[in-house]
PDB file of N, CA and C in Angstrom:
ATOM      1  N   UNK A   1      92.671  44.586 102.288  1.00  0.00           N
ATOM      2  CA  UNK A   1      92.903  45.934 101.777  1.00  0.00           C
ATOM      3  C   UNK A   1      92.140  46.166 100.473  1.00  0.00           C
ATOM      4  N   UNK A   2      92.284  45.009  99.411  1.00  0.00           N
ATOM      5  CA  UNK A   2      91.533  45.332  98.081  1.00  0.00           C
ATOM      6  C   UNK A   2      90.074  45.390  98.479  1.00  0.00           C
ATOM      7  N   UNK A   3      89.509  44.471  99.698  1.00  0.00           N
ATOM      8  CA  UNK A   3      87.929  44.949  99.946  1.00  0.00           C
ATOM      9  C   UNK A   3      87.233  46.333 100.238  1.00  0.00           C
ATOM     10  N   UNK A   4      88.550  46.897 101.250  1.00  0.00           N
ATOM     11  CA  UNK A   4      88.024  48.412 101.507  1.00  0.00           C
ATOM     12  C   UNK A   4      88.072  49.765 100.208  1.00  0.00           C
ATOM     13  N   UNK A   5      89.213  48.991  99.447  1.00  0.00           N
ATOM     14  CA  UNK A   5      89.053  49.666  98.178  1.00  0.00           C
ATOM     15  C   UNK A   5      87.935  49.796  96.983  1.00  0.00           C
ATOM     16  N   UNK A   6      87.443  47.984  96.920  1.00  0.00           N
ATOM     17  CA  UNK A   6      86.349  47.924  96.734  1.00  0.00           C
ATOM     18  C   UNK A   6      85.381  48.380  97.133  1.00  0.00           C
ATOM     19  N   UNK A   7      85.012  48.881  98.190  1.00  0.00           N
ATOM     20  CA  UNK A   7      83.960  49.542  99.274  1.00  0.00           C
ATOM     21  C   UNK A   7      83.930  50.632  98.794  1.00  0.00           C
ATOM     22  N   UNK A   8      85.062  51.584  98.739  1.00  0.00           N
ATOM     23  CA  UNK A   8      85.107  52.943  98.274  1.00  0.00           C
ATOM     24  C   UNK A   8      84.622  52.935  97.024  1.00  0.00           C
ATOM     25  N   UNK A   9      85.523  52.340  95.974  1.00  0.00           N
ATOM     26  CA  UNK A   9      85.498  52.936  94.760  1.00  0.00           C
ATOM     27  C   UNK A   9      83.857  52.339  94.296  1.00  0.00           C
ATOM     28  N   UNK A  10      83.061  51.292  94.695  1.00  0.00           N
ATOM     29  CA  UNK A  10      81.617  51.091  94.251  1.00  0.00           C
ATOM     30  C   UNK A  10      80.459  52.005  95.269  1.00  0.00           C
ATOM     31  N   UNK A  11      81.204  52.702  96.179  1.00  0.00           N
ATOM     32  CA  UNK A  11      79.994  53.590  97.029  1.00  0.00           C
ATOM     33  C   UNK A  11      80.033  55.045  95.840  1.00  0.00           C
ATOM     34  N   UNK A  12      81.364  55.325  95.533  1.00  0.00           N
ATOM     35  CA  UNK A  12      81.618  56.558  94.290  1.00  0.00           C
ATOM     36  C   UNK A  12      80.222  55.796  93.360  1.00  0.00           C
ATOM     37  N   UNK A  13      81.038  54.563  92.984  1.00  0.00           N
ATOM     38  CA  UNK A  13      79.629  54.234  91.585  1.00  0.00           C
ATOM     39  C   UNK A  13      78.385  53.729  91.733  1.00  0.00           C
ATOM     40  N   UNK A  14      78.057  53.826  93.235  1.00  0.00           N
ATOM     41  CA  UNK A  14      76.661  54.345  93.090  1.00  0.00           C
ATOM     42  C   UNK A  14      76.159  55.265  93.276  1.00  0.00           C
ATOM     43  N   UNK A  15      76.464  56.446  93.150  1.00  0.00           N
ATOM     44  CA  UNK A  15      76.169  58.011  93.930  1.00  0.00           C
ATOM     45  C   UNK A  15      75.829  58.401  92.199  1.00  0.00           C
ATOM     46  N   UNK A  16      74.258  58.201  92.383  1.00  0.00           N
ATOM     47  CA  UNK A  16      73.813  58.527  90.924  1.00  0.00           C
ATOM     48  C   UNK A  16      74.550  60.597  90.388  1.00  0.00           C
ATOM     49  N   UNK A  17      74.722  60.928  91.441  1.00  0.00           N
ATOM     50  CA  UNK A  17      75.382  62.664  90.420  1.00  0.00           C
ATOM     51  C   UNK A  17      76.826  62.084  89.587  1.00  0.00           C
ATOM     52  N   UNK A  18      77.090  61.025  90.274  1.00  0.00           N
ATOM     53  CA  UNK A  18      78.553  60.498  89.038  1.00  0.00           C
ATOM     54  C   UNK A  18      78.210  60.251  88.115  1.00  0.00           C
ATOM     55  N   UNK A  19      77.089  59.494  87.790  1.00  0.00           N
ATOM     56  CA  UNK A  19      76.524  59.209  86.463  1.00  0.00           C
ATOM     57  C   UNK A  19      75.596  60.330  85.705  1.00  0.00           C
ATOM     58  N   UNK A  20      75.014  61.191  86.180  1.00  0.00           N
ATOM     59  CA  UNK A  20      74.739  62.126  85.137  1.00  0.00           C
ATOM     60  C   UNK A  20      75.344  62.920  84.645  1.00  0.00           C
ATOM     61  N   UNK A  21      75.320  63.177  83.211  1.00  0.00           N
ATOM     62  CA  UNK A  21      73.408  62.961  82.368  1.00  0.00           C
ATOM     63  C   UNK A  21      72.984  61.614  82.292  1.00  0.00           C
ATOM     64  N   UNK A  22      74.003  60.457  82.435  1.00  0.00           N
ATOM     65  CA  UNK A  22      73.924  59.078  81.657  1.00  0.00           C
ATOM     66  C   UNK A  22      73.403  58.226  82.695  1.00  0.00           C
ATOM     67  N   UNK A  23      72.541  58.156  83.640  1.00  0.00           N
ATOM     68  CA  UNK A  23      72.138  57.600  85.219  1.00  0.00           C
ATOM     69  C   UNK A  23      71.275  56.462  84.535  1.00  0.00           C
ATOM     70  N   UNK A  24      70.853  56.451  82.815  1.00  0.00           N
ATOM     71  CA  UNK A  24      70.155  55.205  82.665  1.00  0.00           C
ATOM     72  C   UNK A  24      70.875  54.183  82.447  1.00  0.00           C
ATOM     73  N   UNK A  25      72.536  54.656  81.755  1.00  0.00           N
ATOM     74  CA  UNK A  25      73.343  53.656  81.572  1.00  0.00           C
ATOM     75  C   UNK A  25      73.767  52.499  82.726  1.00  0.00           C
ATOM     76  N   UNK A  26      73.613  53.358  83.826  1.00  0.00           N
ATOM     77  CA  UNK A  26      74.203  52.180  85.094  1.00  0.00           C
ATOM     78  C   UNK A  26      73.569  51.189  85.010  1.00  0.00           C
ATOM     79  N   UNK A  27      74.242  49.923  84.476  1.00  0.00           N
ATOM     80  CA  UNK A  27      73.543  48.559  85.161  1.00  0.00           C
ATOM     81  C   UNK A  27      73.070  48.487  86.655  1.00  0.00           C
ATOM     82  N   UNK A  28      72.081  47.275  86.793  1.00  0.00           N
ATOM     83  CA  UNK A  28      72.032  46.828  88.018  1.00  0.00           C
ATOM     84  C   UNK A  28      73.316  46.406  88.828  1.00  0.00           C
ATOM     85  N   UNK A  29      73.596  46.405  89.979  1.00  0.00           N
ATOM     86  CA  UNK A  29      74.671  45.938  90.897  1.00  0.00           C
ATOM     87  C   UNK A  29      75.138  44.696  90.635  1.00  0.00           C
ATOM     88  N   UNK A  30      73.968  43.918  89.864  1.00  0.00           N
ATOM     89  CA  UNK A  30      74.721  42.439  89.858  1.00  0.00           C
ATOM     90  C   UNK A  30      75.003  41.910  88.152  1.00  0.00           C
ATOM     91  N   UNK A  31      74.844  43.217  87.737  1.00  0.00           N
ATOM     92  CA  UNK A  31      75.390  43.142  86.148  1.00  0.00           C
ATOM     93  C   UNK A  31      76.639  43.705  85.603  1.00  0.00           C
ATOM     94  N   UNK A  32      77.471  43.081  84.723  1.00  0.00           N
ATOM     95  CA  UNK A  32      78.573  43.796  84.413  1.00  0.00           C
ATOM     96  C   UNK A  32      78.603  45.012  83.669  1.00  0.00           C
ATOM     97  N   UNK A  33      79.535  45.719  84.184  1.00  0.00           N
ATOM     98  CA  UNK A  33      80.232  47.181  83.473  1.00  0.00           C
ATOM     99  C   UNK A  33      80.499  46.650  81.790  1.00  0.00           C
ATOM    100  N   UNK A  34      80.358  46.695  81.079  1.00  0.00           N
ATOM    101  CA  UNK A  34      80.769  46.116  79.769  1.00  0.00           C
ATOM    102  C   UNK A  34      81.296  47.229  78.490  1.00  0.00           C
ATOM    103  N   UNK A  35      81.964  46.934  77.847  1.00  0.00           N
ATOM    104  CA  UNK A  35      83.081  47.649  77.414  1.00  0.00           C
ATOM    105  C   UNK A  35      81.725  48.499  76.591  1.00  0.00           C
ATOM    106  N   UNK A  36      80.938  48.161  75.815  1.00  0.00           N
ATOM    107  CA  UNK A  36      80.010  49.154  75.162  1.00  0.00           C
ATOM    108  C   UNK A  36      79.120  50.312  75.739  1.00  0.00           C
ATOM    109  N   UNK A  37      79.174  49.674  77.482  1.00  0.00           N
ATOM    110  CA  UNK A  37      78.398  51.066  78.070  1.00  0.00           C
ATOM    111  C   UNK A  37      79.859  51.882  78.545  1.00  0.00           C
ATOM    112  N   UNK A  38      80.746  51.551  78.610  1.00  0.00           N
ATOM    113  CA  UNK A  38      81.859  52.321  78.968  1.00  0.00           C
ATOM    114  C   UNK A  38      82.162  53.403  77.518  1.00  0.00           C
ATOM    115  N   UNK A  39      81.961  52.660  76.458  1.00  0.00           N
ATOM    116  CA  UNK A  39      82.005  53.607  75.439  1.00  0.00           C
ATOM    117  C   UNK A  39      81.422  54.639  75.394  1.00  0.00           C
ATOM    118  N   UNK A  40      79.500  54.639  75.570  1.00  0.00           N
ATOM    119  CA  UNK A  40      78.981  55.157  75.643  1.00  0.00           C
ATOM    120  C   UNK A  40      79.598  56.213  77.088  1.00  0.00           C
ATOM    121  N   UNK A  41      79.755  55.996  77.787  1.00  0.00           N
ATOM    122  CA  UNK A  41      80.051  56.608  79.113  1.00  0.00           C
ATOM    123  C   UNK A  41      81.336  57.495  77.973  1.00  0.00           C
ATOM    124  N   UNK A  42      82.490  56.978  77.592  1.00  0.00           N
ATOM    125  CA  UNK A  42      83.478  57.723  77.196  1.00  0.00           C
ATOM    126  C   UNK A  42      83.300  58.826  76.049  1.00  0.00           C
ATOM    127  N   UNK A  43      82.383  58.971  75.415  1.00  0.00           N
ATOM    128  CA  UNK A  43      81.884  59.702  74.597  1.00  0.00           C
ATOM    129  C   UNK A  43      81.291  61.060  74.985  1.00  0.00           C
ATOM    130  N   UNK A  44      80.850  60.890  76.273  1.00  0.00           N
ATOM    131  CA  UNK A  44      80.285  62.184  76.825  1.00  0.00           C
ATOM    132  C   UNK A  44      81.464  62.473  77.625  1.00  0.00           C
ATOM    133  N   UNK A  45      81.887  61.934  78.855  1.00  0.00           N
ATOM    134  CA  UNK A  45      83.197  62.533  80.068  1.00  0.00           C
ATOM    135  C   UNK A  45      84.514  61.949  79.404  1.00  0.00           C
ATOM    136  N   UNK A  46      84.649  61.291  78.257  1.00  0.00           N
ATOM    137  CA  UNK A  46      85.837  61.912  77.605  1.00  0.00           C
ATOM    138  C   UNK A  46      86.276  62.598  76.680  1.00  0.00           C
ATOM    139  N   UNK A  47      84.874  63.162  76.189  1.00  0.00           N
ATOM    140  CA  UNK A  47      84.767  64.842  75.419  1.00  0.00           C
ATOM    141  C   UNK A  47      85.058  65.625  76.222  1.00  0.00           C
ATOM    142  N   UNK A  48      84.508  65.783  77.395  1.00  0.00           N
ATOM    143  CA  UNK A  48      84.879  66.429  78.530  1.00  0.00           C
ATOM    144  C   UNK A  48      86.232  67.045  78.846  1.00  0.00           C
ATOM    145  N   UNK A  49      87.255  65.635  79.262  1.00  0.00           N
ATOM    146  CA  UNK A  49      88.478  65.702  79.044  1.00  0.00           C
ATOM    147  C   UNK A  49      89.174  66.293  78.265  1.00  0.00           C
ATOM    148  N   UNK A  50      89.049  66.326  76.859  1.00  0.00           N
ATOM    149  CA  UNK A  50      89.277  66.259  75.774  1.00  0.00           C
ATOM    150  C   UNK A  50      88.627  67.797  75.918  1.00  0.00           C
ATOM    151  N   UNK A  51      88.125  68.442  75.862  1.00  0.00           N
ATOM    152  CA  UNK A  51      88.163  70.083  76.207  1.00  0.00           C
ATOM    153  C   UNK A  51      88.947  70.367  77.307  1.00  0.00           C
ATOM    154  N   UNK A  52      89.260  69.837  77.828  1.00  0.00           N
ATOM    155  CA  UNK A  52      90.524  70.666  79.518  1.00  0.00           C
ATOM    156  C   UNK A  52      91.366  70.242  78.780  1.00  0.00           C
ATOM    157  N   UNK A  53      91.623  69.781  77.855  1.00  0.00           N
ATOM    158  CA  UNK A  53      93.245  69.541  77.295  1.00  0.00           C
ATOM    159  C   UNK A  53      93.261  70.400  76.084  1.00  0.00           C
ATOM    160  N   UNK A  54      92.120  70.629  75.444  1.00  0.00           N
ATOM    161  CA  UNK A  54      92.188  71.448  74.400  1.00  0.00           C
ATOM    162  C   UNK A  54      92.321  72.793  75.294  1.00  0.00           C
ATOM    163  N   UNK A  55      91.339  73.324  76.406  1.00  0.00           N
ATOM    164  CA  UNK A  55      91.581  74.374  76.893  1.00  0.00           C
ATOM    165  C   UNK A  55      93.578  74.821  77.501  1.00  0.00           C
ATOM    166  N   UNK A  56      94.088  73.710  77.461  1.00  0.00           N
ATOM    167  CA  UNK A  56      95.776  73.616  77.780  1.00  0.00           C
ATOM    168  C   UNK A  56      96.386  74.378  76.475  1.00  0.00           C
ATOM    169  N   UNK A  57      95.798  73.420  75.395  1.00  0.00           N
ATOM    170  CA  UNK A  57      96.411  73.706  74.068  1.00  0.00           C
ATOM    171  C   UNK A  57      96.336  75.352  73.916  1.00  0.00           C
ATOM    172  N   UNK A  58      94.571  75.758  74.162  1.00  0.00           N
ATOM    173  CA  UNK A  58      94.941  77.381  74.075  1.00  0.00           C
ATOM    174  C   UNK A  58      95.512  78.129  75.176  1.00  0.00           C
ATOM    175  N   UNK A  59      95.434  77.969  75.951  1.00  0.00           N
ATOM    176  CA  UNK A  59      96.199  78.702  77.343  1.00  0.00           C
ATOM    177  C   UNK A  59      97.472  78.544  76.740  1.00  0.00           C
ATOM    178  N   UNK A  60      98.236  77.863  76.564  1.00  0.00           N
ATOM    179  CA  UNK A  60      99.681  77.568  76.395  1.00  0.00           C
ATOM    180  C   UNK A  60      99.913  78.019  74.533  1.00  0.00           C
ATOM    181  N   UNK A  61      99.048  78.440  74.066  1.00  0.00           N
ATOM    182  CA  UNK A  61      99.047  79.133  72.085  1.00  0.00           C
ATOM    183  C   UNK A  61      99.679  78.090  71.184  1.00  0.00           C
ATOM    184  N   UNK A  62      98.986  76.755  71.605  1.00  0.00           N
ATOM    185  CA  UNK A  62      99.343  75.683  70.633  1.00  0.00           C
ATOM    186  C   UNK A  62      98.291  75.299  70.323  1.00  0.00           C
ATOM    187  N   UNK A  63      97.353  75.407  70.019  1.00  0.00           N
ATOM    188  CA  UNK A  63      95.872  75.366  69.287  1.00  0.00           C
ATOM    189  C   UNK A  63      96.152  75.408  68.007  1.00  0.00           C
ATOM    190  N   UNK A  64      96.288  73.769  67.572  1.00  0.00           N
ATOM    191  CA  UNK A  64      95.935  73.861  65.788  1.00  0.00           C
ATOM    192  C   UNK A  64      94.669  72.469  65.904  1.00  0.00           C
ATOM    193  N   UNK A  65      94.241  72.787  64.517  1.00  0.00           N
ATOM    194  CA  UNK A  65      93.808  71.309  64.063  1.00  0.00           C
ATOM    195  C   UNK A  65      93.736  70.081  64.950  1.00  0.00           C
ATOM    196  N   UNK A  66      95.383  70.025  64.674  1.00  0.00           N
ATOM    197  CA  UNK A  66      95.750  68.768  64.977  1.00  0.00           C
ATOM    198  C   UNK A  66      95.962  68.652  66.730  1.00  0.00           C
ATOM    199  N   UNK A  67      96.237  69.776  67.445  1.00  0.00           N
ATOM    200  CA  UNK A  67      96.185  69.519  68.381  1.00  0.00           C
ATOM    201  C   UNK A  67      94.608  69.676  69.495  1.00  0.00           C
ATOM    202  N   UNK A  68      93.744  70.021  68.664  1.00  0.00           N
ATOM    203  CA  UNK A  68      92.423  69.746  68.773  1.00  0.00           C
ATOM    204  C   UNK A  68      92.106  68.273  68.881  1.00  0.00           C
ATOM    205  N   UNK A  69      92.535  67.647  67.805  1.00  0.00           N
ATOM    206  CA  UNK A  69      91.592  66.348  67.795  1.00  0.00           C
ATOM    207  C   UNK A  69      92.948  65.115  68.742  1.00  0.00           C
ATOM    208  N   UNK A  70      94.299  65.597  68.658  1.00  0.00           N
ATOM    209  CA  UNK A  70      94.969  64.816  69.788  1.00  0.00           C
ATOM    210  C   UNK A  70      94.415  64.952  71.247  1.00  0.00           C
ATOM    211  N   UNK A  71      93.837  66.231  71.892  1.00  0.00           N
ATOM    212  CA  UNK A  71      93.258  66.217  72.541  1.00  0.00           C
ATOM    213  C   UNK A  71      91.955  65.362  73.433  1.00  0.00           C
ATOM    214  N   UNK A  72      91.153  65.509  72.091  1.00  0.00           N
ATOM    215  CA  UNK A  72      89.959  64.651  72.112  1.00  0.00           C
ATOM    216  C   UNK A  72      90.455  62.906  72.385  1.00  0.00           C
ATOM    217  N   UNK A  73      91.287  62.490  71.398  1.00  0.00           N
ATOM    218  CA  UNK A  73      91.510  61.447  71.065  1.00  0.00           C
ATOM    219  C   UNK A  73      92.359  60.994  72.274  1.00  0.00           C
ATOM    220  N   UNK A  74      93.155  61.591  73.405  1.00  0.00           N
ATOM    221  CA  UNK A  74      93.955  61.538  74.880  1.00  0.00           C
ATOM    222  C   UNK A  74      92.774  61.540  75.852  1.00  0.00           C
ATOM    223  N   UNK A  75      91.882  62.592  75.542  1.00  0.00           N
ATOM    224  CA  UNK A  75      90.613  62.130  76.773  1.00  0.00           C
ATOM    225  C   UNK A  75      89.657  61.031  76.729  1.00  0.00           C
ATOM    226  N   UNK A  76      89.513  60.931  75.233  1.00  0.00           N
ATOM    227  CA  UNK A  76      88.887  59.177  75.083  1.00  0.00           C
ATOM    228  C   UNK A  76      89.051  57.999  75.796  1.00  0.00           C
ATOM    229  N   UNK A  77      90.736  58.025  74.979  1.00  0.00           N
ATOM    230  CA  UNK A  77      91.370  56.987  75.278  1.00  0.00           C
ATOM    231  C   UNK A  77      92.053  56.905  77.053  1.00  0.00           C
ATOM    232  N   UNK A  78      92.089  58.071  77.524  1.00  0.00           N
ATOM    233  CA  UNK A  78      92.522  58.187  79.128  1.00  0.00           C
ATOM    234  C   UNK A  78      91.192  57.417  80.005  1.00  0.00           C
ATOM    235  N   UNK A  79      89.948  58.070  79.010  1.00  0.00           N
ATOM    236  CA  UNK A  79      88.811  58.204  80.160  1.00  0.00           C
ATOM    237  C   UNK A  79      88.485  56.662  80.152  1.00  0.00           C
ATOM    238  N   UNK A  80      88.676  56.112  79.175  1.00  0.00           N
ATOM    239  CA  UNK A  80      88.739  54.550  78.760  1.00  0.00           C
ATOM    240  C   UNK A  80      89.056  53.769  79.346  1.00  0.00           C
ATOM    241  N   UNK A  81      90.241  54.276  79.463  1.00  0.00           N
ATOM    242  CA  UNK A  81      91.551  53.115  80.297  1.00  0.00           C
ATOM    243  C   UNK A  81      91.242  53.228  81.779  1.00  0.00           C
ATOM    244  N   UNK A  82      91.137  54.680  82.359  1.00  0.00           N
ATOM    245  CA  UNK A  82      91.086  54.507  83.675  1.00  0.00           C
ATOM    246  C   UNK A  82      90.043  54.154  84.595  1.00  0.00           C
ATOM    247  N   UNK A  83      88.807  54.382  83.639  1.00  0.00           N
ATOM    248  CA  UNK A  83      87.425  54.588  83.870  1.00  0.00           C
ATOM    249  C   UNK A  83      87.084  52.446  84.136  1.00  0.00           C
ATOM    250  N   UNK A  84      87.889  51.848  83.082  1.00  0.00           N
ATOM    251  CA  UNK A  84      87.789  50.607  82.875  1.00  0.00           C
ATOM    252  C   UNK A  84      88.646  49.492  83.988  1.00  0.00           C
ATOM    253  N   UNK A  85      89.826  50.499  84.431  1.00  0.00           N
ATOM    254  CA  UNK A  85      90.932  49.798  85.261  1.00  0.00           C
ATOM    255  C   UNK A  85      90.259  49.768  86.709  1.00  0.00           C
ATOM    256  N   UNK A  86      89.548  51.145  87.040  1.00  0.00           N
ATOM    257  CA  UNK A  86      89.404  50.954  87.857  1.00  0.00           C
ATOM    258  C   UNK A  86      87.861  50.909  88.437  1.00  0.00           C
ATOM    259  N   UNK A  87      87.212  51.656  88.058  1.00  0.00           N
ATOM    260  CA  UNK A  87      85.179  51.890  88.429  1.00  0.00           C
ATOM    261  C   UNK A  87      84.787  50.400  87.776  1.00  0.00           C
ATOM    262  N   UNK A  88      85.387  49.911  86.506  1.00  0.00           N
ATOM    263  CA  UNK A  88      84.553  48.669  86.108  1.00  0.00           C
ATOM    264  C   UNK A  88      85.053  47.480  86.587  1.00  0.00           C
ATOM    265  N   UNK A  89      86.150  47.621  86.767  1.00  0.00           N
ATOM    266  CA  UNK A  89      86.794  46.650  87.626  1.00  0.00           C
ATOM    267  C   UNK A  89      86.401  46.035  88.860  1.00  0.00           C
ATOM    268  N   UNK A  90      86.061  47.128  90.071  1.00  0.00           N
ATOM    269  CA  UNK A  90      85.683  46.932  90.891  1.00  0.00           C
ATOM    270  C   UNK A  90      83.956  46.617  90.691  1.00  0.00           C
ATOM    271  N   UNK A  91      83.078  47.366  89.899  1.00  0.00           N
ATOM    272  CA  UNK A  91      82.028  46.893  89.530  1.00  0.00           C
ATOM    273  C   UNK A  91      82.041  45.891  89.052  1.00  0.00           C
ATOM    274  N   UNK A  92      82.594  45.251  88.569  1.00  0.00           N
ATOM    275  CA  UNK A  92      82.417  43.762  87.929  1.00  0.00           C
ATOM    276  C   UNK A  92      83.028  42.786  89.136  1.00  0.00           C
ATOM    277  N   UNK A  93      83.741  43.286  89.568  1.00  0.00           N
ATOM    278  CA  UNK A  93      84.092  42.619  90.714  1.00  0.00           C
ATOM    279  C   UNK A  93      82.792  41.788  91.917  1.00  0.00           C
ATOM    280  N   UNK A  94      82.504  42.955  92.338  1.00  0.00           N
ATOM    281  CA  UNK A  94      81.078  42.946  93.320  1.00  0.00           C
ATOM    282  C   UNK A  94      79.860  42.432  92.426  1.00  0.00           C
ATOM    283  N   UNK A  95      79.751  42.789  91.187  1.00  0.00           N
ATOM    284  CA  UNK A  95      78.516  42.111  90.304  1.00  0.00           C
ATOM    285  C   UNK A  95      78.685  40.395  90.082  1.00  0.00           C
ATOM    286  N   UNK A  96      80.059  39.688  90.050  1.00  0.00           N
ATOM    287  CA  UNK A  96      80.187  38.179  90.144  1.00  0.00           C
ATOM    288  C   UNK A  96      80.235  38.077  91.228  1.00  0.00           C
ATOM    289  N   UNK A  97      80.205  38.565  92.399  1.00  0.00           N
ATOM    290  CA  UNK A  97      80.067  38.571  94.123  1.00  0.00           C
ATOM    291  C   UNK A  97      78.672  37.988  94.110  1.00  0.00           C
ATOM    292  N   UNK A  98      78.194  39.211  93.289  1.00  0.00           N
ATOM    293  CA  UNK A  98      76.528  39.040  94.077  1.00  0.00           C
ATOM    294  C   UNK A  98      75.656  38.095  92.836  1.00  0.00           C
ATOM    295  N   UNK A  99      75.897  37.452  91.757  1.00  0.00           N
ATOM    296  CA  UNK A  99      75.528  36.477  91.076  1.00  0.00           C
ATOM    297  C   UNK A  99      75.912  34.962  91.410  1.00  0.00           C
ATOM    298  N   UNK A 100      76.676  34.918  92.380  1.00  0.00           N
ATOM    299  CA  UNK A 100      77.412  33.663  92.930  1.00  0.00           C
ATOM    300  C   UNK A 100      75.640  33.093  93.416  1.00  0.00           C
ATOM    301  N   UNK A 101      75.817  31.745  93.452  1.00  0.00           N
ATOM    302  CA  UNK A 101      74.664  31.084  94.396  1.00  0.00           C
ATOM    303  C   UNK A 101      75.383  31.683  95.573  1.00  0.00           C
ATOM    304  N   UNK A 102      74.526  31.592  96.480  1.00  0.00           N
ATOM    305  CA  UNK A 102      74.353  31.710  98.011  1.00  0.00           C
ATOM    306  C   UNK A 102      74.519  30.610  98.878  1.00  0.00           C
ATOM    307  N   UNK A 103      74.261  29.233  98.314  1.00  0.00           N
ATOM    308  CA  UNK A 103      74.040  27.706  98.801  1.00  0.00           C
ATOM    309  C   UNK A 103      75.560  27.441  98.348  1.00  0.00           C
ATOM    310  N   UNK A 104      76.728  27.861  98.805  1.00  0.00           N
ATOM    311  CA  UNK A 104      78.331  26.896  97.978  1.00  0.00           C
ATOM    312  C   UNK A 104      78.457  25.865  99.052  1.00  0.00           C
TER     313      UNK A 104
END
């Protein structure tokens, strides 16, 4: 079951329109996801985030300051966590797959 999941969720991360604007960041297949290109990755699509939650804040007339930058700081840290639990996960997964010798 975790293989077909694997199957899915690394056919999503190679479908280069997921990665743009950032399509140079993708490692090769047999390199790891690593927490500094995920940063980089979280900086652009969890600004992103971080405006649909600010856009909440004004739809709903709680737009201050502070709920500006809680915003930002929930899509960061969301796009972080989930982006890491699960797309790098499985990418790192299949990248020590395919660095294994071949001769075991």
């Amino acid at each position: 079951m975790i293989d077909k999941i694997e199957n899915f969720i690394n056919r999503l991360n190679d479908m280069d329109w997921g990665w743009w604007p950032v399509l140079s960041l993708r490692p090769p297949k047999d390199k790891d996801l690593d927490n500094l290109i995920i940063l980089k990755l979280t900086l652009i699509f969890g600004s992103v985030l971080g405006v649909l939650f600010l856009l909440v804040g004004w739809v709903t007339r709680v737009l201050t300051l502070t709920c500006a930058v809680v915003s930002f700081l929930i899509g960061w840290v969301l796009f972080f966590l989930v982006f890491k639990g699960i797309s790098a996960y499985f990418w790192n997964r299949r990248a020590r797959r395919l660095r294994e010798p071949e001769d075991k």
